[in-house]
N, C-alpha and C. Protein backbone atom coordinates (compact mmCIF):
# COMPACT_ATOMS: atom_id res chain seq x y z
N UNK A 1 0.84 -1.18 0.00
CA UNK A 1 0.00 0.00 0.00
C UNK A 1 0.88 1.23 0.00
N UNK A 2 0.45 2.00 -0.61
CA UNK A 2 0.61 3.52 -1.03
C UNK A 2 0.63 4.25 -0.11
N UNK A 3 1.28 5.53 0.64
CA UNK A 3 0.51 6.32 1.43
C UNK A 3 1.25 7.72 1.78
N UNK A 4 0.38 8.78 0.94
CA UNK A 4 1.69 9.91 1.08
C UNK A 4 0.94 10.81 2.56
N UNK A 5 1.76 11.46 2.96
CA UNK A 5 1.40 12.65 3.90
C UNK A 5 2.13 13.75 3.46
N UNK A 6 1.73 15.14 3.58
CA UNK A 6 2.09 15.72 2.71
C UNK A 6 1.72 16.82 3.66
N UNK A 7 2.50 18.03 4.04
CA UNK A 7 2.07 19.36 4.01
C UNK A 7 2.24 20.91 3.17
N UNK A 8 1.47 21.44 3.37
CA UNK A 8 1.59 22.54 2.08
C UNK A 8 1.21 24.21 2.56
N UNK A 9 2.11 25.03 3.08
CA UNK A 9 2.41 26.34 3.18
C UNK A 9 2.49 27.08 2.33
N UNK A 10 1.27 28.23 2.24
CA UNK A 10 1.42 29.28 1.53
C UNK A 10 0.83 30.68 2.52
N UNK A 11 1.91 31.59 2.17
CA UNK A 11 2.10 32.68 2.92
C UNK A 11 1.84 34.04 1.98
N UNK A 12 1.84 34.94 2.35
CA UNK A 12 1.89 36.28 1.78
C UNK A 12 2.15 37.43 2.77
N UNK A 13 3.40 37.66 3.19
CA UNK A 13 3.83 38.44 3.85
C UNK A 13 4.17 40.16 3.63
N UNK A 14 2.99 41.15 4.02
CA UNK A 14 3.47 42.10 3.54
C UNK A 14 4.31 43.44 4.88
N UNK A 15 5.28 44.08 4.04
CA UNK A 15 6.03 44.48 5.14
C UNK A 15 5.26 45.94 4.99
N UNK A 16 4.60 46.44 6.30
CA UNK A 16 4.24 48.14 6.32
C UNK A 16 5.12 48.81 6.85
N UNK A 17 5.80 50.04 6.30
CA UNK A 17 6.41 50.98 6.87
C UNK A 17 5.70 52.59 6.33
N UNK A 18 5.93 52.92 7.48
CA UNK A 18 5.37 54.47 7.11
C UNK A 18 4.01 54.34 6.80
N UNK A 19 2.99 53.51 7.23
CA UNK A 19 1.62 53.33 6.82
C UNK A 19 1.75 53.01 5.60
N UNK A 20 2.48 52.56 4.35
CA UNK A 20 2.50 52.18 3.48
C UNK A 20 3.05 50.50 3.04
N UNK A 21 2.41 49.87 2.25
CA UNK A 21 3.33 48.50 2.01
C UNK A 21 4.44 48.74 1.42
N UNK A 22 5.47 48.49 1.59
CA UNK A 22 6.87 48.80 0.91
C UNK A 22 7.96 47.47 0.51
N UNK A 23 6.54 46.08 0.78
CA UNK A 23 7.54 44.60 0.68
C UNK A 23 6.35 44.00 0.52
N UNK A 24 6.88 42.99 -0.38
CA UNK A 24 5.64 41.88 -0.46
C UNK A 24 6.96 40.44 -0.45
N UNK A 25 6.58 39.32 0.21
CA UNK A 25 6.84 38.33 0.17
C UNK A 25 5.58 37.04 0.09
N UNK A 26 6.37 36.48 -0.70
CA UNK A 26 5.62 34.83 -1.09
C UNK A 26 6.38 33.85 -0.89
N UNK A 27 5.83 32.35 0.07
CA UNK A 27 6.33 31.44 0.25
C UNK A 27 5.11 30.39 -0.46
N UNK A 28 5.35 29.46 -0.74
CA UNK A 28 4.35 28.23 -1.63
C UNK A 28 5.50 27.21 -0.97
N UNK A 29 5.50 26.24 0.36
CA UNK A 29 6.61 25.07 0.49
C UNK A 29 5.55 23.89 0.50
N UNK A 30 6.05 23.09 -0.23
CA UNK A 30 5.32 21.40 -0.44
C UNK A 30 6.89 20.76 0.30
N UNK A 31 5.70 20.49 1.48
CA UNK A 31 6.86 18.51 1.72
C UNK A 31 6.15 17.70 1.89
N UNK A 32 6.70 16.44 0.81
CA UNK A 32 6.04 15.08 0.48
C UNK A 32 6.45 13.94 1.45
N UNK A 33 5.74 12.87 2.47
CA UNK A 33 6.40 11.94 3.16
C UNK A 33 5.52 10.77 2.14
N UNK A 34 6.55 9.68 1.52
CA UNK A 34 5.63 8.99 1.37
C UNK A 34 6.28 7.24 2.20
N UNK A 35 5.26 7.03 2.25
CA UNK A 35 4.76 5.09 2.94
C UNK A 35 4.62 4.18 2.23
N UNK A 36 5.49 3.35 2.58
CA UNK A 36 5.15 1.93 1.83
C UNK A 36 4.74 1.23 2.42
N UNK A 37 3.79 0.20 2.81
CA UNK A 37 3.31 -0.46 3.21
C UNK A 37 3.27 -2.37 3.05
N UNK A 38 4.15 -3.48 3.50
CA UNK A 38 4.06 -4.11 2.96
C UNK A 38 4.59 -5.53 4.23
N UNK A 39 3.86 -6.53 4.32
CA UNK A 39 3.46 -7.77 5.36
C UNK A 39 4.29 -7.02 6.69
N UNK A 40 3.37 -6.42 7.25
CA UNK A 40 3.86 -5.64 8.58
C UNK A 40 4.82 -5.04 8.69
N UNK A 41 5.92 -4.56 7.63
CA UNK A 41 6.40 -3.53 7.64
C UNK A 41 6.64 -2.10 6.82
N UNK A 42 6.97 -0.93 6.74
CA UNK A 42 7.26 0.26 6.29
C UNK A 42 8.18 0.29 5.98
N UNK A 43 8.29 1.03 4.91
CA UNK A 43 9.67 2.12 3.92
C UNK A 43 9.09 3.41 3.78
N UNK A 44 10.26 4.59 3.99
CA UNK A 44 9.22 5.76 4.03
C UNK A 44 10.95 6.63 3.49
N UNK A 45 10.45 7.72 2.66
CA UNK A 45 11.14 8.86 2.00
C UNK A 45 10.12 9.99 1.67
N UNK A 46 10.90 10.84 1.68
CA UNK A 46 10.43 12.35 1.73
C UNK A 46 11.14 13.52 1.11
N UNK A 47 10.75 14.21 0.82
CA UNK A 47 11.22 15.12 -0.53
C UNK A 47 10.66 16.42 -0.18
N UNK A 48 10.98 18.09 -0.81
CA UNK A 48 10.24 18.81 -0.65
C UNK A 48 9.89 19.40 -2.05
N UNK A 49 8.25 20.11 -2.13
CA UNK A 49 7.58 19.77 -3.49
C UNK A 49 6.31 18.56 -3.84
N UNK A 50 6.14 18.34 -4.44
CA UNK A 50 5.26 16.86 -4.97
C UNK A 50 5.95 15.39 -5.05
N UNK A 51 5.46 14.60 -4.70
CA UNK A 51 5.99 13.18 -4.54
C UNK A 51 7.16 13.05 -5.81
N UNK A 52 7.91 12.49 -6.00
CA UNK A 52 8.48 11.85 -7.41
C UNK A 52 8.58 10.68 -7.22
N UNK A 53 8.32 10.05 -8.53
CA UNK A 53 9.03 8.37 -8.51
C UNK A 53 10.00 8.04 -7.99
N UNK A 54 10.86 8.71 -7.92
CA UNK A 54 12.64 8.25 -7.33
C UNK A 54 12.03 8.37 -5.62
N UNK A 55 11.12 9.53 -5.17
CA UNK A 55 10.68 9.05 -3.70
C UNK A 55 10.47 7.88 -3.30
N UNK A 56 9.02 7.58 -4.16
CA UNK A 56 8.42 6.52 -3.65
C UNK A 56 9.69 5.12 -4.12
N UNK A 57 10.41 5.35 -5.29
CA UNK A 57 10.95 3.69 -5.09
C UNK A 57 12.17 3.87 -3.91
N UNK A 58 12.11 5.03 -3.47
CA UNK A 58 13.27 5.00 -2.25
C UNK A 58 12.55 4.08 -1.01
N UNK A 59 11.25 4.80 -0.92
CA UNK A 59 10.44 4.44 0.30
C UNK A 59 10.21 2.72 -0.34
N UNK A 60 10.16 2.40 -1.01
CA UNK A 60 10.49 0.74 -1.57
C UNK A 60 11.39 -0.08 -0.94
N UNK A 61 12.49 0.60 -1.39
CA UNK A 61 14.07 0.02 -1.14
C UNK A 61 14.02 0.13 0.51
N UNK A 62 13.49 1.32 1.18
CA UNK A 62 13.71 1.40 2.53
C UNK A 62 12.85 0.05 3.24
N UNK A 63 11.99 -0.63 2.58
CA UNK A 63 11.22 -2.29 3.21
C UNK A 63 12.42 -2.89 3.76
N UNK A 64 13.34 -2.60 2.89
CA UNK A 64 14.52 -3.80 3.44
C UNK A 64 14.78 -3.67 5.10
N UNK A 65 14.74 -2.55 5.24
CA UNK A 65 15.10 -2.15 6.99
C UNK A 65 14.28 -2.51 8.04
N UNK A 66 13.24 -3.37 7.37
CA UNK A 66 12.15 -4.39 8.37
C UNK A 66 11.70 -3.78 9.48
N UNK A 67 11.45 -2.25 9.34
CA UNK A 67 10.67 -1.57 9.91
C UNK A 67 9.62 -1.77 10.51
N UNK A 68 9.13 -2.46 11.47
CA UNK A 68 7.88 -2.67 12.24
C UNK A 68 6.53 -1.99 11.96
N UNK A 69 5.89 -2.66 11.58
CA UNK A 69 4.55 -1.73 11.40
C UNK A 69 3.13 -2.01 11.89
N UNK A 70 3.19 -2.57 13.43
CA UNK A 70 1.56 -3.18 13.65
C UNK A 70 1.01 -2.35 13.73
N UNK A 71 0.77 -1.67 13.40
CA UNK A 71 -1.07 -0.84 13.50
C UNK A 71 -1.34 -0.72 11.79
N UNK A 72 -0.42 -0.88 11.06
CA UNK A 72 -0.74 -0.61 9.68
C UNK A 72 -1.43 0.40 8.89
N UNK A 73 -1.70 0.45 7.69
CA UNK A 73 -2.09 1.52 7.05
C UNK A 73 -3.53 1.71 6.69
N UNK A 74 -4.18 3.24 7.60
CA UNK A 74 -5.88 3.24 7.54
C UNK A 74 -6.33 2.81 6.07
N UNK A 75 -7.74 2.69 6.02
CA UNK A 75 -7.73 2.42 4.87
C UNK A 75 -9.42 2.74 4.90
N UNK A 76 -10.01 3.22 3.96
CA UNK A 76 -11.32 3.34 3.66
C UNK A 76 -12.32 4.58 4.53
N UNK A 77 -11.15 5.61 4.66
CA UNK A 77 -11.63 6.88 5.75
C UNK A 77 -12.02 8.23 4.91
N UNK A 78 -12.79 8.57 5.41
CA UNK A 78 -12.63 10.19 4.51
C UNK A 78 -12.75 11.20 5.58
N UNK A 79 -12.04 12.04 6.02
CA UNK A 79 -12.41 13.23 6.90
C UNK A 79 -11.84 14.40 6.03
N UNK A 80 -12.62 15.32 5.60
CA UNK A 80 -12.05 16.63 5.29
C UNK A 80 -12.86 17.85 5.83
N UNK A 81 -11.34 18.77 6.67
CA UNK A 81 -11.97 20.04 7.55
C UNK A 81 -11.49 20.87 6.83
N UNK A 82 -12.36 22.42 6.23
CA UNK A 82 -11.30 22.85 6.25
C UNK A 82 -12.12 24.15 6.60
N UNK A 83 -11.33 25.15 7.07
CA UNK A 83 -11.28 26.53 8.02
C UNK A 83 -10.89 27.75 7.35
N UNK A 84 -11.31 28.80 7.62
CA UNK A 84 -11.22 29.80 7.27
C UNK A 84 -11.55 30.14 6.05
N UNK A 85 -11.67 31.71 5.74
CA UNK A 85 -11.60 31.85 4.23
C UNK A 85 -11.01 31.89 3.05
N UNK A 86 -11.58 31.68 1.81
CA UNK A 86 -11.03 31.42 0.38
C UNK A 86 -10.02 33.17 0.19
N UNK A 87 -8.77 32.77 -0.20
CA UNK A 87 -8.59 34.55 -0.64
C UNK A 87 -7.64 34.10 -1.40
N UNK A 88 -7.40 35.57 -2.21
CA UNK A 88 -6.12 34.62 -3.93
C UNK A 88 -4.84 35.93 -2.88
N UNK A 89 -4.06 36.06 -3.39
CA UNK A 89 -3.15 36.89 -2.58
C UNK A 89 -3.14 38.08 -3.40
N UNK A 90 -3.84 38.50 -4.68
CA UNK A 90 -4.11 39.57 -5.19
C UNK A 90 -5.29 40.29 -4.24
N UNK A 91 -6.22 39.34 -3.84
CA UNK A 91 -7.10 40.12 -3.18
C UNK A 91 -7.13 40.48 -1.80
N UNK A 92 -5.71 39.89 -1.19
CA UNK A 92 -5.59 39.78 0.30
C UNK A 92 -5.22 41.55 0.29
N UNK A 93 -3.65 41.46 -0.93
CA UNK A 93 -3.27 42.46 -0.89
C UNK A 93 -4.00 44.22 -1.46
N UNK A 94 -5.27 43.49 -2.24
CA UNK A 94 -6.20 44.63 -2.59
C UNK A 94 -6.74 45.05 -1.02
N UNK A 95 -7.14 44.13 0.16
CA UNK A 95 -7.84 44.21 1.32
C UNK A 95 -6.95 45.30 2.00
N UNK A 96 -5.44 45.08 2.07
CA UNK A 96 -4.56 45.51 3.11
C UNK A 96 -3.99 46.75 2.29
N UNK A 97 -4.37 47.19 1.21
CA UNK A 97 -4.19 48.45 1.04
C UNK A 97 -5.00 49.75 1.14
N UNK A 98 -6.56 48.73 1.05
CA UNK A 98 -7.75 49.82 1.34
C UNK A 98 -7.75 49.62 2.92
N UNK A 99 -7.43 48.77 3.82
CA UNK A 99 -7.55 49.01 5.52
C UNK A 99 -6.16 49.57 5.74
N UNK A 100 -5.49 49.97 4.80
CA UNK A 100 -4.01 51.17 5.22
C UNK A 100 -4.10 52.49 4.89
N UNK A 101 -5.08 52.40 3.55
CA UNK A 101 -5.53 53.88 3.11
C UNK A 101 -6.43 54.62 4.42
N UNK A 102 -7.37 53.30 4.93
CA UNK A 102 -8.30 53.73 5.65
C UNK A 102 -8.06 54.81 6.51
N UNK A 103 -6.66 53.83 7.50
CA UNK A 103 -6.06 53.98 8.71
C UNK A 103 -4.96 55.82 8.33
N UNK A 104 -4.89 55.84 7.28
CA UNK A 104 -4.29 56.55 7.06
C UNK A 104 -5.32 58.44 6.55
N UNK A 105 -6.34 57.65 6.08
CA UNK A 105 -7.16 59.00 6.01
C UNK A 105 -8.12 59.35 7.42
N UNK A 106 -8.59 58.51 8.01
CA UNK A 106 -9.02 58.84 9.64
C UNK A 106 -8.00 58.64 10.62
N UNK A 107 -6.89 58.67 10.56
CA UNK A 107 -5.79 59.17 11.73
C UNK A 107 -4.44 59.53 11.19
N UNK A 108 -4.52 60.48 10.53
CA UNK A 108 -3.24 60.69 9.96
C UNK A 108 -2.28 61.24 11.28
N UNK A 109 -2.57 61.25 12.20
CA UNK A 109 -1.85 61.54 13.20
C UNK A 109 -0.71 60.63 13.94
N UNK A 110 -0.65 59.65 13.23
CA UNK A 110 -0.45 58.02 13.28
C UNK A 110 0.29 57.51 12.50
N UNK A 111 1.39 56.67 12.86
CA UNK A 111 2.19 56.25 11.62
C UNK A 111 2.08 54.42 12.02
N UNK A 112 1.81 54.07 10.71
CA UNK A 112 1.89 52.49 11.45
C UNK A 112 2.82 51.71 10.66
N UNK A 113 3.44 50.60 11.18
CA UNK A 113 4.35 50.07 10.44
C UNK A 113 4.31 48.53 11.13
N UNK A 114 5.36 47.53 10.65
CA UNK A 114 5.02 45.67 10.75
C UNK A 114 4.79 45.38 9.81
N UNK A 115 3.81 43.90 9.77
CA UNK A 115 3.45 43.33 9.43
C UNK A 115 1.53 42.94 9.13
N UNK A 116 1.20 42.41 7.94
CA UNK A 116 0.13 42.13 7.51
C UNK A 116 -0.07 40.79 6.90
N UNK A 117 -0.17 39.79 7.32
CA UNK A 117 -0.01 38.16 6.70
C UNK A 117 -1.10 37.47 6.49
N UNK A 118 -1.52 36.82 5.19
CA UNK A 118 -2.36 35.97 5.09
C UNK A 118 -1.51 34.44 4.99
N UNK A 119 -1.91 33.49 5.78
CA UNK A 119 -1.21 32.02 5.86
C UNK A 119 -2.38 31.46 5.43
N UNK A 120 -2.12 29.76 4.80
CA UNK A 120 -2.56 29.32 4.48
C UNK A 120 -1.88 27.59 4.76
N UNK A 121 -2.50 26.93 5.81
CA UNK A 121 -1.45 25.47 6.00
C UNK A 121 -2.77 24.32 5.47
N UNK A 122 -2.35 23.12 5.26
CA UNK A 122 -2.89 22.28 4.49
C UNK A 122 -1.85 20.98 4.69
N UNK A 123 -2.17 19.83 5.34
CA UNK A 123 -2.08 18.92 5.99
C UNK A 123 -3.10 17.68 5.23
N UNK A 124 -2.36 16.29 4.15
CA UNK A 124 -3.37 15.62 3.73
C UNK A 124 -2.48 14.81 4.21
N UNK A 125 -3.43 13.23 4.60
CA UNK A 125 -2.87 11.97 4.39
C UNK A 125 -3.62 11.00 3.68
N UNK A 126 -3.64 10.69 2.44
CA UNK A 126 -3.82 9.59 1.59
C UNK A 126 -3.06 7.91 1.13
N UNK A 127 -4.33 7.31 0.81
CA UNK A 127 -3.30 5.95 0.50
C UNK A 127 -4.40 5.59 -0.36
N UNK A 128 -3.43 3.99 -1.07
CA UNK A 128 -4.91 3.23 -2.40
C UNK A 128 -5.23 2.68 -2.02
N UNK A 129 -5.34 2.16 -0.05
CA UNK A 129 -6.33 1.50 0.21
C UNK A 129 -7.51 2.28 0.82
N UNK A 130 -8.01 3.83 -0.02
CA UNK A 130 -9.07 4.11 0.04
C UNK A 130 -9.06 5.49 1.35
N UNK A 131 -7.83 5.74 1.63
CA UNK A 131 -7.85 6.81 2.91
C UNK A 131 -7.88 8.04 2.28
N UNK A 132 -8.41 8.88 2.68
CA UNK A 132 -8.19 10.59 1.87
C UNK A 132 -8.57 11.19 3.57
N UNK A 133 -7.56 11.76 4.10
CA UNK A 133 -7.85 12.99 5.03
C UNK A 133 -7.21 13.96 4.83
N UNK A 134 -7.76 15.15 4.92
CA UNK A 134 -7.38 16.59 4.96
C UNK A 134 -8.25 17.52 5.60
N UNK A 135 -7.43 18.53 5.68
CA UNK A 135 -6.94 19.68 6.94
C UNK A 135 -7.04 21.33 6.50
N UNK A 136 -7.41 22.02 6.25
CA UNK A 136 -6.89 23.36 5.47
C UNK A 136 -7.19 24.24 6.55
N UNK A 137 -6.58 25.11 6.76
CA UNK A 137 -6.98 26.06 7.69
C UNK A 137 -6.07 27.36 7.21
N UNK A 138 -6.93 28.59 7.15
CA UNK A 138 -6.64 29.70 6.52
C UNK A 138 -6.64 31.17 7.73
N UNK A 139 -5.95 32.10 7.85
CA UNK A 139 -5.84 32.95 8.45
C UNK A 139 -5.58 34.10 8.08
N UNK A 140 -5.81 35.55 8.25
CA UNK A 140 -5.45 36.35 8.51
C UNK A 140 -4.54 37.14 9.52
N UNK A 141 -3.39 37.72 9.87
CA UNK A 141 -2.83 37.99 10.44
C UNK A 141 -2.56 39.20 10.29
N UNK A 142 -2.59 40.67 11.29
CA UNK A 142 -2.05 41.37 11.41
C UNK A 142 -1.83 42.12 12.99
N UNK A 143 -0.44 42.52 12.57
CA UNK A 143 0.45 43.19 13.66
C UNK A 143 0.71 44.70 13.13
N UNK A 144 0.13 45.63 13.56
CA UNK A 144 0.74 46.79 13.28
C UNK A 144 0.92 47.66 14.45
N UNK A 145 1.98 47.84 14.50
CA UNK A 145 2.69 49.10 15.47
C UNK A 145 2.30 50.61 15.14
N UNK A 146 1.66 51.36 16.52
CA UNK A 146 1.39 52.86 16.02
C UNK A 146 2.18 53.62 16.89
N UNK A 147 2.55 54.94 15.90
CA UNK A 147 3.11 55.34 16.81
C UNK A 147 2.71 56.73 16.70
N UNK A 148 2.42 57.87 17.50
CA UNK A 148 1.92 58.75 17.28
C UNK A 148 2.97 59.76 16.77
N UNK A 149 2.68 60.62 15.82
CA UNK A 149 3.66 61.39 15.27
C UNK A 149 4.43 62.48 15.87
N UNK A 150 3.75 62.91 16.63
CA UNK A 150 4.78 64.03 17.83
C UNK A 150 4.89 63.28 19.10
N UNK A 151 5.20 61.89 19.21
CA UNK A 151 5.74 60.83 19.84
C UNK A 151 6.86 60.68 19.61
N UNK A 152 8.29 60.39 21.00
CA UNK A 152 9.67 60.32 20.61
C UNK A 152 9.60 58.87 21.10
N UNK A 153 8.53 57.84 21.68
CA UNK A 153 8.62 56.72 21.40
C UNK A 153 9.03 55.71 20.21
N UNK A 154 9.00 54.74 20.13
CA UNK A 154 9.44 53.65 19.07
C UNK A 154 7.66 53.41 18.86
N UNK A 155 7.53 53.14 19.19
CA UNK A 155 5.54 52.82 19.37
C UNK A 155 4.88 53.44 20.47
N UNK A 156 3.77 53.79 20.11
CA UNK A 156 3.03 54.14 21.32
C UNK A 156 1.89 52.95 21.45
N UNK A 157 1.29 52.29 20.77
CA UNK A 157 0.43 51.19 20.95
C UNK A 157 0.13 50.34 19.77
N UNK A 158 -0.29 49.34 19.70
CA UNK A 158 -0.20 48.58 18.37
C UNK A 158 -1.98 47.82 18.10
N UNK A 159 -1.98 47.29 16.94
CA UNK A 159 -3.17 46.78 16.12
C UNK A 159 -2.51 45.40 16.26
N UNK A 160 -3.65 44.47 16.63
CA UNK A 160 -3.12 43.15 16.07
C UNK A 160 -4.50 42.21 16.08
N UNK A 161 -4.33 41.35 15.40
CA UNK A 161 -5.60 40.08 15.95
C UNK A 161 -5.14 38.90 14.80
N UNK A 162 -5.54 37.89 14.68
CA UNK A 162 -5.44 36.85 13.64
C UNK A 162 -7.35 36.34 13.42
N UNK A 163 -7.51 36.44 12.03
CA UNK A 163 -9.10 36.02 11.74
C UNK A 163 -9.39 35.16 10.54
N UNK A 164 -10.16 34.13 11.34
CA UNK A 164 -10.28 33.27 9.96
C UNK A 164 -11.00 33.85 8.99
N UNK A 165 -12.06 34.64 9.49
CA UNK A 165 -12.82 34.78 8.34
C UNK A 165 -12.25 36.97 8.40
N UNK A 166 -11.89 37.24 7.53
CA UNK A 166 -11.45 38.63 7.39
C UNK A 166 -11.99 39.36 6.93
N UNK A 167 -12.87 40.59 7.79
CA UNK A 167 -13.57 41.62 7.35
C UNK A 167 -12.23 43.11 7.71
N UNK A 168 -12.35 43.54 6.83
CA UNK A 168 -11.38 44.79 6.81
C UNK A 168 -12.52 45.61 7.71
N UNK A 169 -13.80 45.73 7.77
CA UNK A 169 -14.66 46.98 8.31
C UNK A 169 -14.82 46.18 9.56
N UNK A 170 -14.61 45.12 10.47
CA UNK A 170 -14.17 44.60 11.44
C UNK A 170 -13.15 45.28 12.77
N UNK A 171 -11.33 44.90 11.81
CA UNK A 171 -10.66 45.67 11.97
C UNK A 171 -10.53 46.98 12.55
N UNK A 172 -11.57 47.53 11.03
CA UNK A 172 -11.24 48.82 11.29
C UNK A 172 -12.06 49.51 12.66
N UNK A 173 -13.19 49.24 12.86
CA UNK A 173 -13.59 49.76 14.00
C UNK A 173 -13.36 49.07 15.41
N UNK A 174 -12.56 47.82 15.47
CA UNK A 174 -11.56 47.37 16.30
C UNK A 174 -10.35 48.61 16.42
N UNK A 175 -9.87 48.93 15.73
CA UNK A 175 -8.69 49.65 15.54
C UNK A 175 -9.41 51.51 15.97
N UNK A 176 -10.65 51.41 15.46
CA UNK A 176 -11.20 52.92 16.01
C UNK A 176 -11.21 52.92 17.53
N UNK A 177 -11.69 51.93 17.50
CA UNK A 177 -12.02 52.16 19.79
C UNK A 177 -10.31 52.33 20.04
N UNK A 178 -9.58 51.45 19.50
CA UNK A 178 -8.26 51.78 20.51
C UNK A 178 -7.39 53.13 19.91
N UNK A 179 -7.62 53.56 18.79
CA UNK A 179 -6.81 55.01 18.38
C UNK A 179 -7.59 55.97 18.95
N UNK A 180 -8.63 56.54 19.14
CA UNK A 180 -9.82 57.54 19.56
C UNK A 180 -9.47 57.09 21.38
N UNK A 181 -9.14 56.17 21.65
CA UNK A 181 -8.59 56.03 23.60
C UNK A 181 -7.64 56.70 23.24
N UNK A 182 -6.56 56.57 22.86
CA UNK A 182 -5.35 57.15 22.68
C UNK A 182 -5.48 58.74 22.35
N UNK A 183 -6.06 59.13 21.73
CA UNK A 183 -6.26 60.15 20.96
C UNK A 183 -7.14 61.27 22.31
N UNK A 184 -7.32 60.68 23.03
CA UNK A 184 -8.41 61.02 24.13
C UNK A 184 -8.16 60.18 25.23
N UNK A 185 -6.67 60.98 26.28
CA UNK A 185 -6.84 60.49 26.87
C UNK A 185 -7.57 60.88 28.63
N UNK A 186 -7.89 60.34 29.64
CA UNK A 186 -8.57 60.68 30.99
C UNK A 186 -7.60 60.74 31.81
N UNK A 187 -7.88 61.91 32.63
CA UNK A 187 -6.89 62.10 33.93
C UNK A 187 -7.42 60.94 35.24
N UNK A 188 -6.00 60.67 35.36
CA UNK A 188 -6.18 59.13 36.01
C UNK A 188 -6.04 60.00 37.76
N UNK A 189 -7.39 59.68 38.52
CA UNK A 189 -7.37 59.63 39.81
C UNK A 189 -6.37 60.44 40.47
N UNK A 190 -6.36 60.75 41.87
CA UNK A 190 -4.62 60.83 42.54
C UNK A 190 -5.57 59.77 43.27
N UNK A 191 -4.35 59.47 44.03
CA UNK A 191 -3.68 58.39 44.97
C UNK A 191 -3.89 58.69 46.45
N UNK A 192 -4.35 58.12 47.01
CA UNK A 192 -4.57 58.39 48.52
C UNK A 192 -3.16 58.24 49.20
N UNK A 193 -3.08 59.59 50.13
CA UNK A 193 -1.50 59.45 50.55
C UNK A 193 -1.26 58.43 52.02
């Protein structure tokens, strides 16, 4: 029996400085494990990318090492989860330039800079005796540092949250309650002597 496991990372990392994007990075990593299966024992090789033939006849050749295998290989399962929302990374980055314009035309008083990440992980295990499971789970990520402009701080307070499902008009009035505190702040008590 057949049986690959496989995970699959895709990222879109954009770098903000000065309230503006000024970096875009892309990662896409495939690593292939594949299983051989054969009278109670395993051969297994792994590669990064999509399976190749030269894998799997490695994971062949590796039977010889009489690898123990009692619990053996599932067979006839289907589970598929998968999480968060669909986004292409054209449209992540269409999202994170209109919630920077935003941030930038209602608080120009404000400079923000970090990070803005959409991830994407994906986890299958298949075989030909009928197993298919998979995993997808999708995120939004952002970290942004503010710092107020007649501030000699490094930051004065920051934006952050991670969301599966990503509304930019979310965010943004997440991000209103805590700039408008800042922006307004209360004289704190005295102290009983």
């Amino acid at each position: 029996i057949k049986e690959l496991y496989q995970t699959k990372l895709q990222e879109v990392s954009l770098n903000v400085t000065d309230s503006q994007i000024d970096a875009l990075r892309t990662k896409n990593i495939t690593k292939s494990g594949c299983r051989v299966y054969d009278h109670g024992f395993f051969g297994i090789a792994g590669n990064l990318g999509e399976p190749k033939g030269e894998t799997w006849n490695q994971a062949r050749e590796n039977l010889a090492r009489k690898l123990p295998c009692p619990w053996g290989p599932g067979t006839n399962g289907q589970r598929h989860c998968r999480l968060g929302g669909e986004m292409t990374a054209d449209q992540f980055l269409a999202q994170a330039e209109g919630l920077l314009a935003s941030l930038r035309q209602d608080f120009p008083q404000f400079q923000f800079s970090n990070k803005l990440n959409w991830v994407e992980r994906e986890v299958c295990l298949k075989n030909d005796a009928g197993l298919d499971y998979l995993y997808r789970d999708a995120v939004v990520e952002i970290s942004l540092l503010v710092r107020s402009l007649d501030s000699a701080n490094i930051f004065d307070t920051a934006l952050s949250g991670v969301y599966r499902t990503f509304s930019p008009e979310q965010f943004l009035a997440e991000a209103r309650q805590i700039l408008e505190a800042h922006l307004h702040p209360i004289a704190m008590p005295e102290q009983e002597k």
